[in-house]
C-alpha atoms as a PDB file:
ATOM      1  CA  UNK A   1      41.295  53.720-139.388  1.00  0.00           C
ATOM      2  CA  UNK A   2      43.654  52.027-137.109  1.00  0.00           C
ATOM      3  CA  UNK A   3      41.343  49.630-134.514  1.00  0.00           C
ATOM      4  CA  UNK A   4      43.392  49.560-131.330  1.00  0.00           C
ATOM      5  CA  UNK A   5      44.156  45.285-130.410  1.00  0.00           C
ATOM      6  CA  UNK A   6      45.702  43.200-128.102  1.00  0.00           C
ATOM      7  CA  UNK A   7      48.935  41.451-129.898  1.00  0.00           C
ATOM      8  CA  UNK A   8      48.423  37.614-130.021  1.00  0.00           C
ATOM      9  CA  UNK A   9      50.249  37.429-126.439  1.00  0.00           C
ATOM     10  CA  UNK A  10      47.985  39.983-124.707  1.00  0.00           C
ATOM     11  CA  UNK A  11      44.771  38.300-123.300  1.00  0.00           C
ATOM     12  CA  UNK A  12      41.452  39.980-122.454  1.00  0.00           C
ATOM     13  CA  UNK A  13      39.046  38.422-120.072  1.00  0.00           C
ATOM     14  CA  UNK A  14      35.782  39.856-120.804  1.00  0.00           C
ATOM     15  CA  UNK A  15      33.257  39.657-118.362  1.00  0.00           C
ATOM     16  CA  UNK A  16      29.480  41.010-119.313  1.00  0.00           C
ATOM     17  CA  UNK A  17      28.061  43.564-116.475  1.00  0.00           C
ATOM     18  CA  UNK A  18      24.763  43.386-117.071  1.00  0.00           C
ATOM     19  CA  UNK A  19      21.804  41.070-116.967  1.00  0.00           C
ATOM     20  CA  UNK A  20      21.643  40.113-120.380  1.00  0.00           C
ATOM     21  CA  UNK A  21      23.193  36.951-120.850  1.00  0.00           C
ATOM     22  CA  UNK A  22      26.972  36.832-122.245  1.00  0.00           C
ATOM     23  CA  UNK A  23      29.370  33.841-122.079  1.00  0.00           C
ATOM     24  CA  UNK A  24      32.829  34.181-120.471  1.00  0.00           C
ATOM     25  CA  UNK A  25      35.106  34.327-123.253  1.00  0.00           C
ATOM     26  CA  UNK A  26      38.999  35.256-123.988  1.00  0.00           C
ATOM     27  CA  UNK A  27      39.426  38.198-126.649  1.00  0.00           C
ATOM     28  CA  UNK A  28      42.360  39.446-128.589  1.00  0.00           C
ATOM     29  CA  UNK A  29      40.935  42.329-130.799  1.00  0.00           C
ATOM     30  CA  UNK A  30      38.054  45.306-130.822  1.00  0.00           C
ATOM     31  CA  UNK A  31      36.721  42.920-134.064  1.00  0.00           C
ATOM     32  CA  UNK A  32      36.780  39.774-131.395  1.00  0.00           C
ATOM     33  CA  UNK A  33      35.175  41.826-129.254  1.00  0.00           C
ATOM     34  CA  UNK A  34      32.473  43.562-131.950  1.00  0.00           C
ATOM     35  CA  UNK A  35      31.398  39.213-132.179  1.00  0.00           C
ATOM     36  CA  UNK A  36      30.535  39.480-128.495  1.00  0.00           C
ATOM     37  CA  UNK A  37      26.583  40.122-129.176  1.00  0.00           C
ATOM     38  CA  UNK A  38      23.856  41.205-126.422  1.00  0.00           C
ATOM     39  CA  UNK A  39      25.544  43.364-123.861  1.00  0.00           C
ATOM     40  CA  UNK A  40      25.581  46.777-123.463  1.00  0.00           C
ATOM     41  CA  UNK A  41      28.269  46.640-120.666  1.00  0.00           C
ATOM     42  CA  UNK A  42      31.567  45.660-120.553  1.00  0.00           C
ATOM     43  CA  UNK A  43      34.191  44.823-117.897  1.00  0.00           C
ATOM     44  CA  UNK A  44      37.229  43.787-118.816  1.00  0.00           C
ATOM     45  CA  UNK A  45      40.571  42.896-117.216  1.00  0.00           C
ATOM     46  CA  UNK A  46      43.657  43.003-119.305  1.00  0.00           C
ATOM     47  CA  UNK A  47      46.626  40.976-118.328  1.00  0.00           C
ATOM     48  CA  UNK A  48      49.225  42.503-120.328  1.00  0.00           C
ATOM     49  CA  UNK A  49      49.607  46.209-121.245  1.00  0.00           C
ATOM     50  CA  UNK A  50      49.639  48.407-123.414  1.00  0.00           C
ATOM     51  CA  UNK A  51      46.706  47.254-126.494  1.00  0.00           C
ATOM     52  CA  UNK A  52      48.907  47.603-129.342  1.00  0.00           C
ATOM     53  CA  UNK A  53      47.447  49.011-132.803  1.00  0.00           C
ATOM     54  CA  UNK A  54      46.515  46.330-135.434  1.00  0.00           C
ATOM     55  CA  UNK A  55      44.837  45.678-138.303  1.00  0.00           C
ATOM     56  CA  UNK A  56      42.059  48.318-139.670  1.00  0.00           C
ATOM     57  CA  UNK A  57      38.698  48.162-137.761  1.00  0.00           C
ATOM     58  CA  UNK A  58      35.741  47.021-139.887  1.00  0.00           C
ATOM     59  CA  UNK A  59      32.395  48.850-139.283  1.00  0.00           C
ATOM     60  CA  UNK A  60      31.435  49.293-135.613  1.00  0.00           C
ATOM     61  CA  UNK A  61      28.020  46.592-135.727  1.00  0.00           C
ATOM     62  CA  UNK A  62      24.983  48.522-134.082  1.00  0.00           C
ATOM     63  CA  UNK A  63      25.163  45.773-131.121  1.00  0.00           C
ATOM     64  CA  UNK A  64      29.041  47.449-130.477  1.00  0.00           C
ATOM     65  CA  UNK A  65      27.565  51.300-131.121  1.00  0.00           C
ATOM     66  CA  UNK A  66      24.819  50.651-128.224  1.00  0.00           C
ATOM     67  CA  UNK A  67      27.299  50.312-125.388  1.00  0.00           C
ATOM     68  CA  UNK A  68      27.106  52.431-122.495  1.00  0.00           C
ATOM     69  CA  UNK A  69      29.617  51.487-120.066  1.00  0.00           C
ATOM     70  CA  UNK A  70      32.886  49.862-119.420  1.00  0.00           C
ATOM     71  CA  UNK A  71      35.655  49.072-117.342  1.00  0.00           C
ATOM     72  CA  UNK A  72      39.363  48.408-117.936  1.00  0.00           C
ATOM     73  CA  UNK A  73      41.359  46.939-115.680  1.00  0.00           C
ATOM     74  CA  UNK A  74      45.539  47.085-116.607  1.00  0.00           C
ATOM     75  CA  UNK A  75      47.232  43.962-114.241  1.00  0.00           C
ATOM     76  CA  UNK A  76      50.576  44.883-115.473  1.00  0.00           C
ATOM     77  CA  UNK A  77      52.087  47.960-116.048  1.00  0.00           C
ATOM     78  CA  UNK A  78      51.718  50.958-117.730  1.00  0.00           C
ATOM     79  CA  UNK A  79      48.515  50.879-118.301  1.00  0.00           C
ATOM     80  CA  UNK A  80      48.323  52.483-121.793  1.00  0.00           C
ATOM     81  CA  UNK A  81      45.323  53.081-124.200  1.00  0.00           C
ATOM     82  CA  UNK A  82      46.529  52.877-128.037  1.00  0.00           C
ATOM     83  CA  UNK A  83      44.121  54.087-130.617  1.00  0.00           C
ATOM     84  CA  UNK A  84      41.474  55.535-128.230  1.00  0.00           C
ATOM     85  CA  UNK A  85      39.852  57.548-130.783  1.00  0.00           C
ATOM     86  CA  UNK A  86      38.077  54.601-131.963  1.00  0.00           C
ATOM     87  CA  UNK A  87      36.367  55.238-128.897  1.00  0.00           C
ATOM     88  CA  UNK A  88      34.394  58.273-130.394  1.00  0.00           C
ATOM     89  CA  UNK A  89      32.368  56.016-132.605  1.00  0.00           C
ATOM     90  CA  UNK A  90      30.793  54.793-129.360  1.00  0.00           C
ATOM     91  CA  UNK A  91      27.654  57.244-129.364  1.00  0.00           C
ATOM     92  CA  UNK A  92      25.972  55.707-126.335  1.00  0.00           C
ATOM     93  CA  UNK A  93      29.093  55.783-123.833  1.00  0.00           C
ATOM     94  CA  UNK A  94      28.413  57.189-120.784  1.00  0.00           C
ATOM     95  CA  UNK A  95      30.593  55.735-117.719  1.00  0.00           C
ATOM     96  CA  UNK A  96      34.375  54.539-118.204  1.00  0.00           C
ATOM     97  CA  UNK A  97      35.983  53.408-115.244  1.00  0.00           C
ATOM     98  CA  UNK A  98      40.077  52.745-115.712  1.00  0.00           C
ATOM     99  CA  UNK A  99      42.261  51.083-113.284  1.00  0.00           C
ATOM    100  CA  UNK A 100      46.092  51.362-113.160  1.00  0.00           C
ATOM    101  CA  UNK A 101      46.332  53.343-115.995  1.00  0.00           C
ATOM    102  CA  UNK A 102      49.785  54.490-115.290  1.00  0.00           C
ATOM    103  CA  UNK A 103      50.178  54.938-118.520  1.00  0.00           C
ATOM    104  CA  UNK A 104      46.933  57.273-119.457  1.00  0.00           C
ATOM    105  CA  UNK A 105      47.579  61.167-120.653  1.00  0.00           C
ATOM    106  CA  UNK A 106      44.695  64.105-119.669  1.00  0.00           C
ATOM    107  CA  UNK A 107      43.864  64.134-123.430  1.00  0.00           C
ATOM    108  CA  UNK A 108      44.162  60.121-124.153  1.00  0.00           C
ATOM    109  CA  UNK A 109      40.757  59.726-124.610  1.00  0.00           C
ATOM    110  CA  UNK A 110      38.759  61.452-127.320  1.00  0.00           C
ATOM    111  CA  UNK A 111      35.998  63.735-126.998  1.00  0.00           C
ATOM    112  CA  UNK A 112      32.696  61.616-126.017  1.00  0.00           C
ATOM    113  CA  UNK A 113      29.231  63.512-125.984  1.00  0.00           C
ATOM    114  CA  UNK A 114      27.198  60.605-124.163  1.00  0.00           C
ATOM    115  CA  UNK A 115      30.238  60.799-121.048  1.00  0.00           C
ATOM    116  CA  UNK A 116      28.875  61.225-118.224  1.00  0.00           C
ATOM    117  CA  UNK A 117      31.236  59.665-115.724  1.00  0.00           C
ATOM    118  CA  UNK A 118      34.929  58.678-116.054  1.00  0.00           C
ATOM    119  CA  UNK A 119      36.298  57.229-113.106  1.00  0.00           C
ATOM    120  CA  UNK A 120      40.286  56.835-112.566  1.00  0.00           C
ATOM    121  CA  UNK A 121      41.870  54.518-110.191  1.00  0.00           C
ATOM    122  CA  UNK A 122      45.395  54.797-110.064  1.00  0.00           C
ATOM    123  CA  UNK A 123      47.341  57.086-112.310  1.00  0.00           C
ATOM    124  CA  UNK A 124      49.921  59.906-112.696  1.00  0.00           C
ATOM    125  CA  UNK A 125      49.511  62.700-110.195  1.00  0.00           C
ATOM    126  CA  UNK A 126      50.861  64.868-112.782  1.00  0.00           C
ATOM    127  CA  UNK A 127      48.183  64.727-115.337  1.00  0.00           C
ATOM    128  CA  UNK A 128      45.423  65.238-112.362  1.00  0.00           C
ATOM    129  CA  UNK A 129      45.350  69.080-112.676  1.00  0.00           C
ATOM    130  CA  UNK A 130      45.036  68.647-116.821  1.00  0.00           C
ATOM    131  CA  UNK A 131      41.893  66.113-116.253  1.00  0.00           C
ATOM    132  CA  UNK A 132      40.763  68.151-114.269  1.00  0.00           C
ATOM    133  CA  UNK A 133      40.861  71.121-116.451  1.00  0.00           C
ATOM    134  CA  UNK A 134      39.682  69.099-119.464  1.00  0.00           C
ATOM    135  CA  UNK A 135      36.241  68.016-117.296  1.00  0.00           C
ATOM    136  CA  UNK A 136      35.453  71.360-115.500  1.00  0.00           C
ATOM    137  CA  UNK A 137      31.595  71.488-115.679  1.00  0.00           C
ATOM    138  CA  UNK A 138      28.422  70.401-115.465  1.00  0.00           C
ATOM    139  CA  UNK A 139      28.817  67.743-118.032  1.00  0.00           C
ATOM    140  CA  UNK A 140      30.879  64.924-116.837  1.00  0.00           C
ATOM    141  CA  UNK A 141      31.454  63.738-113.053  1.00  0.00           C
ATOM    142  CA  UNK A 142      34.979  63.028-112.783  1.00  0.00           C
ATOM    143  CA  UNK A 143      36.345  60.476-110.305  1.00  0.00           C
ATOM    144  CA  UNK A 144      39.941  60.089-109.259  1.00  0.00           C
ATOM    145  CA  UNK A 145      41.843  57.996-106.526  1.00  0.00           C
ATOM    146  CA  UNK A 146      45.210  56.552-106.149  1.00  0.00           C
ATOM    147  CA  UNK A 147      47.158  59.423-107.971  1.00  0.00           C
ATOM    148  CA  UNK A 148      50.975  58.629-106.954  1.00  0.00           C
ATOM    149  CA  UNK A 149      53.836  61.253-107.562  1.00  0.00           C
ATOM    150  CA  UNK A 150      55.929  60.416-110.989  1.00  0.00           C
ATOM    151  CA  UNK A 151      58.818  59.877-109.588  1.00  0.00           C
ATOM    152  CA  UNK A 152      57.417  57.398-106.950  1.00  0.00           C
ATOM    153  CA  UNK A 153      56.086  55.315-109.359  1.00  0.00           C
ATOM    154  CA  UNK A 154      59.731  55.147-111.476  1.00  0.00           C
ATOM    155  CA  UNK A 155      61.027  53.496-108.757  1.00  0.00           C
ATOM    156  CA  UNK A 156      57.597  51.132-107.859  1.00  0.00           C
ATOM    157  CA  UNK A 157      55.725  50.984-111.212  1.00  0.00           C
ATOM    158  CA  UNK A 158      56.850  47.025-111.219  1.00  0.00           C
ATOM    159  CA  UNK A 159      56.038  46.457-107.774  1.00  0.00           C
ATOM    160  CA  UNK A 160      52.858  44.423-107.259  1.00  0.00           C
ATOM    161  CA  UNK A 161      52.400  45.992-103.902  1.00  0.00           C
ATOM    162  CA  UNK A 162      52.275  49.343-105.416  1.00  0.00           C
ATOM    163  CA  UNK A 163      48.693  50.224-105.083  1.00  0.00           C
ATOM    164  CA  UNK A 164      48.430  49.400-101.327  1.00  0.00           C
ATOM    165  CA  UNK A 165      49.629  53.432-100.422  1.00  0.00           C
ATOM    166  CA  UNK A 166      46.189  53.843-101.303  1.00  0.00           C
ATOM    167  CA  UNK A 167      44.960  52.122 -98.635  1.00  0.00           C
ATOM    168  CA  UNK A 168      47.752  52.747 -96.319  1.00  0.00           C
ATOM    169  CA  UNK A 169      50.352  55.071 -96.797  1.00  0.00           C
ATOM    170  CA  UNK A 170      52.826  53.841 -94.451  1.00  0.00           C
ATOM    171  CA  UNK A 171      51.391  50.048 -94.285  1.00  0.00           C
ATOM    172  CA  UNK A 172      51.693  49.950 -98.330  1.00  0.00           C
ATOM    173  CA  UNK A 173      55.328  51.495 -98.780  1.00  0.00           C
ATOM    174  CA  UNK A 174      56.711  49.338 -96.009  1.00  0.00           C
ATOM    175  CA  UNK A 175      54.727  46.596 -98.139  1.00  0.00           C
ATOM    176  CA  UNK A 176      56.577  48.126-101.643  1.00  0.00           C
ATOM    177  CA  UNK A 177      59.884  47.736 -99.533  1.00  0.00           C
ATOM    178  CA  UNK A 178      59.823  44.026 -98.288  1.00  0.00           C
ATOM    179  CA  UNK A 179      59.049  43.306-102.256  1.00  0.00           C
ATOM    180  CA  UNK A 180      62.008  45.173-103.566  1.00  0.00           C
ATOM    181  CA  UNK A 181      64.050  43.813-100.848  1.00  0.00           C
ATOM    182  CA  UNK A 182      63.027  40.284-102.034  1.00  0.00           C
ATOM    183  CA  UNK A 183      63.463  40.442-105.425  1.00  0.00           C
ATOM    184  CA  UNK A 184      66.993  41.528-104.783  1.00  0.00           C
ATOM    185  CA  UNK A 185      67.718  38.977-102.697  1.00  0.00           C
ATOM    186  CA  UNK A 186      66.043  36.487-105.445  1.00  0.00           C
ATOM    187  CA  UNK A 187      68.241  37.843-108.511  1.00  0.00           C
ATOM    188  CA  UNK A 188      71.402  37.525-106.379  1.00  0.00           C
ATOM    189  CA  UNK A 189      70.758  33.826-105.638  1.00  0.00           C
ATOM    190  CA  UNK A 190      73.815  31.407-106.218  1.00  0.00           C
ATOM    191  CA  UNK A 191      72.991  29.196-109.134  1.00  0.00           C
ATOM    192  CA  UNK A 192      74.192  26.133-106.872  1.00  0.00           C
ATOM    193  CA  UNK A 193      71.235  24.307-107.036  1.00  0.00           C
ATOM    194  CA  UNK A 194      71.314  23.518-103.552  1.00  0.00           C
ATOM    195  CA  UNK A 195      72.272  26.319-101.992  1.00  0.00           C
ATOM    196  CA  UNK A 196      70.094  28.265-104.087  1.00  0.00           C
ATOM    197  CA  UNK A 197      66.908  26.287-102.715  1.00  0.00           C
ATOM    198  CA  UNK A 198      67.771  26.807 -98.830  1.00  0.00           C
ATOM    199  CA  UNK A 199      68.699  31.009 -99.643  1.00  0.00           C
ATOM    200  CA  UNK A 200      65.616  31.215-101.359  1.00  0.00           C
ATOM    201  CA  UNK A 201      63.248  30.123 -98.922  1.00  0.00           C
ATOM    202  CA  UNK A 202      65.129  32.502 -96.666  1.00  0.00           C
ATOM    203  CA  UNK A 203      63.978  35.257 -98.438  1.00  0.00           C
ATOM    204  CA  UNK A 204      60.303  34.187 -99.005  1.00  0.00           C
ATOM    205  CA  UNK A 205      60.200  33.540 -95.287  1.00  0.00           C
ATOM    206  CA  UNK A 206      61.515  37.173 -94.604  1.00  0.00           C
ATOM    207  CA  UNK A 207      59.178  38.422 -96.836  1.00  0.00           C
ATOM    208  CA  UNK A 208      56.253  36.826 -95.128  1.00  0.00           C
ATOM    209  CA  UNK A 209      56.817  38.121 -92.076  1.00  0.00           C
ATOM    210  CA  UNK A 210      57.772  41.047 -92.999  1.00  0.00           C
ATOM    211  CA  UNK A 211      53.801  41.364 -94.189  1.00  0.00           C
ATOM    212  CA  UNK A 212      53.061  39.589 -91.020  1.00  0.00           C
ATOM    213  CA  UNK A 213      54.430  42.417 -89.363  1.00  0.00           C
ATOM    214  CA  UNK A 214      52.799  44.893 -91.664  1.00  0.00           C
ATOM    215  CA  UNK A 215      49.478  43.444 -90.982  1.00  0.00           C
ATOM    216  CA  UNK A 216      49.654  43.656 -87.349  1.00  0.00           C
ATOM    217  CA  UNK A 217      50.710  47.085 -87.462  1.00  0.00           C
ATOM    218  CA  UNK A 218      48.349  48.849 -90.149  1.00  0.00           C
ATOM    219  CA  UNK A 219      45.781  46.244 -90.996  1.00  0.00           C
ATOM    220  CA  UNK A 220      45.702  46.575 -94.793  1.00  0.00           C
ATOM    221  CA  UNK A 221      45.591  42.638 -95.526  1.00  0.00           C
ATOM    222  CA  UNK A 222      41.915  41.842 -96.558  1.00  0.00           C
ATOM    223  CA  UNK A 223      41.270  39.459 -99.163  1.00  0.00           C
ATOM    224  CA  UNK A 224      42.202  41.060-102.204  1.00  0.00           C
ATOM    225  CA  UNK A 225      45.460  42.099-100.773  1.00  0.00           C
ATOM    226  CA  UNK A 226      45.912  38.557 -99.501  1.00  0.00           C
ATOM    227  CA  UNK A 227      45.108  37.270-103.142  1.00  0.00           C
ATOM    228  CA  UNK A 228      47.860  39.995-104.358  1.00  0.00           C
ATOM    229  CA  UNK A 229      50.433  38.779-101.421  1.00  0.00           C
ATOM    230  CA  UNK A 230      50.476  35.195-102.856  1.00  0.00           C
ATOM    231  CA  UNK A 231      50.547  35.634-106.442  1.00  0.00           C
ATOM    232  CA  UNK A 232      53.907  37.893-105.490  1.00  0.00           C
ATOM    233  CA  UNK A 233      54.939  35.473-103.375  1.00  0.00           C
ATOM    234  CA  UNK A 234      54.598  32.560-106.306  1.00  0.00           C
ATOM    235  CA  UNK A 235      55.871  34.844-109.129  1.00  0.00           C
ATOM    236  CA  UNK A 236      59.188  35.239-106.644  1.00  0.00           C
ATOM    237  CA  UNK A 237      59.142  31.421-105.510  1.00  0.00           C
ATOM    238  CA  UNK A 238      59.253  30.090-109.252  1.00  0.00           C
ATOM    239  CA  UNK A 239      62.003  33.127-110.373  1.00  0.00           C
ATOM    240  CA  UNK A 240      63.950  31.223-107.594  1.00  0.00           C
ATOM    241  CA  UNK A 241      63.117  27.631-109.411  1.00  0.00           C
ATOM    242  CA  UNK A 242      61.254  26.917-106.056  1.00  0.00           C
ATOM    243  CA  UNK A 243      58.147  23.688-107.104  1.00  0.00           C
ATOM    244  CA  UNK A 244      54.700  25.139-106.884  1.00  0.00           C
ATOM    245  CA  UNK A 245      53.497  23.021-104.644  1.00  0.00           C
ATOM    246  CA  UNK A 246      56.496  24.122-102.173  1.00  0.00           C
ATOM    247  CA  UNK A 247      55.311  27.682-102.579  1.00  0.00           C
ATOM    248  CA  UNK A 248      51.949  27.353-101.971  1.00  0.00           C
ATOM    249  CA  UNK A 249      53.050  25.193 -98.286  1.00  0.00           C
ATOM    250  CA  UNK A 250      55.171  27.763 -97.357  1.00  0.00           C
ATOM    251  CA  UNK A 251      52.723  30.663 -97.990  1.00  0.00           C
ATOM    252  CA  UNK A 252      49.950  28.847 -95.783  1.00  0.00           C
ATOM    253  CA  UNK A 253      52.586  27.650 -93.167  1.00  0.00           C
ATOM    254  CA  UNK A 254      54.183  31.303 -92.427  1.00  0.00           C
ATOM    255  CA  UNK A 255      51.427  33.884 -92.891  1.00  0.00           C
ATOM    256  CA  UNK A 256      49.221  35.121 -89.770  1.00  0.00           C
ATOM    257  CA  UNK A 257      46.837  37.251 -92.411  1.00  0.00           C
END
C-alpha cells in the first residue's frame, strides 16, 4: 500500500489539539507522523501542496489507529489529498476539517464509518452538489463555506488574497485585483538596478493604498488579513530584489489598517 508523504521539500507543521502533551515538531511523512506518540488530535498546516505518494506505509501503530480528529490546512495551492485511502485504516475518525482544498474531488476521501463531521473551507463550487449527494443523511454533518466558481478560481487560484470574497465579496475581489495589478507591474520591472528599486516601491505603495482604500470602504482587514497583506506584500518586495528590512518600513509607514 502506497502511504501518501510530503516530498523532502514539502514541510508539515504539526500542532497537537488536545490536552495531552505533544512537542511542536516538523514532519515529512504519515511514518514521521505514526512517531508522533500521545495525541489523539491533529492539526496540521501544510506549506506546500499537494502530499505526494512515497514509500509503502508500515503498519498503522495503535497510538496512529486511535485518532479522532484532524485538520489540514493547504497554504499554497491546490490543495490536493494523494493516497487518501490510507485514511480508512483510521477506525476512530470522526471530524476532518480541510481548508483550501482547491484541489479536493466529492469522492477524494474514502469511506469512513466513525465520520461524523467533515468540514470544508474553501473549495470547488462544482463538486458541492456531489458532496452533498455523497453525505445525504443522518450520518455525517457536513460543513461547507467559501465554495468559489471554477472558473474564478483559474484566474485567482495564485492570488493570496483569494479567500477574502468570503468575507467580502466586493472588498475581497477589489483586494484579488490590486494583487494581480502588482504582480504585473513587478514582472515588468526594468532590470536597471536603479530604476528598478524607485518603480518598485511605486507599485508596493499603490498596492498599499489601494488596501487602504479597501479597508475604509468594506472593513475586511482584521488581523489575519493584516498578517496575509504583509506576507504578500514581502513575497512581492523581494521578487522586486527590494532588502527585507526596506519592506517591512514601508509596510508600517503606508498602511492605515
Amino acid at each position: 500500500m502506497a502511504c501518501t508523504a510530503l516530498s523532502w521539500r514539502q514541510w508539515t507543521r504539526v500542532w497537537p489539539c488536545t490536552r495531552r502533551t505533544a512537542a511542536d515538531g516538523f514532519i515529512s511523512s504519515w511514518p514521521a507522523l505514526m512517531r508522533k506518540r500521545r495525541f489523539l488530535q491533529a492539526c496540521t498546516v501544510f506549506e506546500r501542496s499537494p502530499w505526494t505518494v512515497a514509500a509503502p506505509c508500515p503498519p498503522l501503530p495503535r497510538e496512529l489507529k486511535e485518532l479522532e480528529s484532524f485538520r489540514i490546512h493547504w497554504r499554497k495551492p491546490p490543495g490536493q489529498l494523494a493516497d487518501a485511502a490510507a485514511l480508512a485504516s483510521l477506525t476512530h475518525l470522526a471530524v476532518i476539517e480541510l481548508v483550501d482544498g482547491y484541489g479536493l474531488d466529492a469522492d477524494t476521501l474514502p469511506e469512513l464509518t466513525s465520520l461524523t463531521q467533515l468540514s470544508i473551507r474553501g473549495l470547488r463550487r462544482s463538486i458541492v452538489p456531489a458532496l452533498k449527494a455523497r453525505y445525504r443523511g443522518p450520518g455525517v454533518r457536513l460543513v461547507i463555506e467559501g465554495a468559489k466558481p471554477d472558473t474564478w478560481l483559474a484566474a485567482n487560484l495564485n492570488n493570496p488574497f483569494r479567500d477574502w470574497v468570503d468575507d467580502d465579496a466586493r472588498g475581497g475581489a477589489a483586494a484579488c485585483k490590486a494583487y494581480a495589478s502588482a504582480l504585473r507591474a513587478i514582472d515588468k520591472l526594468p532590470q536597471d538596478r536603479d530604476g528598478r528599486a524607485d518603480e518598485a516601491e511605486a507599485v508596493l505603495r499603490t498596492l498599499v493604498e489601494a488596501l487602504n482604500s479597501i479597508d475604509q470602504k468594506h472593513e475586511i482587514i482584521d488581523t489575519l488579513r493584516r498578517e496575509e497583506a504583509f506576507d504578500a506584500f514581502v513575497e512581492l518586495a523581494a521578487r522586486a530584489e527590494v532588502p527585507a528590512h526596506m519592506a517591512d518600513q514601508w509596510f508600517d509607514e503606508w498602511r492605515d489598517f
